[in-house]
Protein backbone atom coordinates (compact mmCIF):
# COMPACT_ATOMS: atom_id res chain seq x y z
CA UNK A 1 157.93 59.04 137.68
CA UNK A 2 158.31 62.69 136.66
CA UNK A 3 156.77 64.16 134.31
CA UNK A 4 158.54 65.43 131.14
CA UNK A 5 158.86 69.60 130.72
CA UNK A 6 156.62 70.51 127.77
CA UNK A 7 158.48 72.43 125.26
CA UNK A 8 157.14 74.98 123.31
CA UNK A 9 157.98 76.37 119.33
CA UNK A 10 158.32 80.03 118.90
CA UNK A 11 157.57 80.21 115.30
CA UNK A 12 159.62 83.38 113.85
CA UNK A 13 157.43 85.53 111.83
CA UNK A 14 158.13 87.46 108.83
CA UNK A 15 158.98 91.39 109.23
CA UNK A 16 155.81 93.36 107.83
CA UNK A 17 158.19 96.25 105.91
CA UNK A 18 161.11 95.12 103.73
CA UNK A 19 161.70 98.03 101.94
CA UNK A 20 161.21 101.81 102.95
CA UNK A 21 162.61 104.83 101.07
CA UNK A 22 165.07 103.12 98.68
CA UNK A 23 166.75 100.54 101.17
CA UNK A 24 166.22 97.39 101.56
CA UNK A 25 166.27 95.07 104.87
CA UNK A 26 169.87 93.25 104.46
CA UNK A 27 171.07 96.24 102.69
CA UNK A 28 175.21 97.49 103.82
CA UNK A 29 175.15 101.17 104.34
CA UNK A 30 176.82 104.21 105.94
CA UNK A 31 174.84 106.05 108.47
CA UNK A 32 175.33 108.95 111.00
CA UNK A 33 174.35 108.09 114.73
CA UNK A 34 172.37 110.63 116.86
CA UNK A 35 176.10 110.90 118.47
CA UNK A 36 177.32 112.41 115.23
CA UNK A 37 179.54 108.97 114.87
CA UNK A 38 179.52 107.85 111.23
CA UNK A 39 179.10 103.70 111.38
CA UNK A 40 178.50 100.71 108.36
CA UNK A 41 176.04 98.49 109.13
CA UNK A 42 173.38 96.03 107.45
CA UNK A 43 170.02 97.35 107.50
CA UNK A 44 167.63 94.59 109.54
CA UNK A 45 164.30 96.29 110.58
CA UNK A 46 162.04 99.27 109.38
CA UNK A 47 160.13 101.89 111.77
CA UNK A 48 157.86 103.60 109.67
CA UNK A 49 155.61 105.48 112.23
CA UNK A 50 158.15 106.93 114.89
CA UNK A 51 157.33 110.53 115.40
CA UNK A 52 160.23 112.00 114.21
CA UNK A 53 159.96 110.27 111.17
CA UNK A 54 161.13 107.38 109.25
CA UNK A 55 163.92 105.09 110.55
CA UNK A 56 165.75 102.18 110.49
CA UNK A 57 167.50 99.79 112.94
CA UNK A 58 171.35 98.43 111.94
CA UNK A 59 173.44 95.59 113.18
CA UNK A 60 177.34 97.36 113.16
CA UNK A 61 180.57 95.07 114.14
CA UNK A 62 182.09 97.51 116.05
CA UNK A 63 178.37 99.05 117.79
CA UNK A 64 176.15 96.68 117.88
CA UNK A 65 172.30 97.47 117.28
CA UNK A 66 171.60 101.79 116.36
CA UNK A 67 168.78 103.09 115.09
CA UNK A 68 168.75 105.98 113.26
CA UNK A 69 166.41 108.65 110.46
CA UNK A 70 166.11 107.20 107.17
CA UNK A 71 167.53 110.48 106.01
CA UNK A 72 170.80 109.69 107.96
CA UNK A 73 171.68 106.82 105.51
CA UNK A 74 173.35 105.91 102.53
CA UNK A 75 174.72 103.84 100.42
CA UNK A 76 178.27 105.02 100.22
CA UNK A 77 180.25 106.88 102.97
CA UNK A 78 180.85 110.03 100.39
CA UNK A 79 177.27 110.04 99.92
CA UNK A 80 177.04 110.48 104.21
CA UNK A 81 179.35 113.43 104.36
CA UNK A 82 177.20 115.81 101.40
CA UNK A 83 174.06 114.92 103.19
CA UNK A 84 175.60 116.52 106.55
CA UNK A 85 176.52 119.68 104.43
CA UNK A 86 172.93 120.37 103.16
C-alpha cells in the first residue's frame, strides 16, 4: 500500500507596517505610475526602506499589482493632479 502525501499548512502571517505616511493598508486611492499613467487602486503592502524612498504596492482592476512613491498618492484624483504641478 502507498503511502499517503504529507500535506503541509502555510500559516499566513501578519504584514509588519499597516500604516505609513497617512495611508492605511486597504485604503482606495489615486496614484501616478512611474509611466506617468494616473490609476485607483487599494493600498495592500508598505516598503518603508527602498532607496528612493517610501512606497507602496496597489492592487488596480484594470493594472494589476504597481508600486509606486508614497508621495505619488492620494486620496482623491484632484488631489493627484496639484501634486504633479508642484
Amino acid at each position: 500500500m502507498a503511502k499517503k502525501k504529507k500535506i503541509t499548512k502555510t500559516s499566513k502571517t501578519k504584514p509588519e507596517i499597516i500604516e505609513l505616511g497617512g495611508f492605511k493598508m486597504g485604503d482606495a486611492v489615486w496614484f501616478r505610475s512611474v509611466s506617468d499613467k494616473i490609476y485607483e487602486g487599494t493600498i495592500t503592502r508598505f516598503l518603508p526602506n527602498v532607496p528612493e524612498g517610501p512606497c507602496a504596492t496597489m492592487v488596480t482592476t484594470s493594472a494589476g499589482y504597481r508600486t509606486t512613491l508614497l508621495s505619488q498618492i492620494a486620496f482623491l484624483k484632484s488631489d493627484l493632479k496639484k501634486l504633479s504641478q508642484e
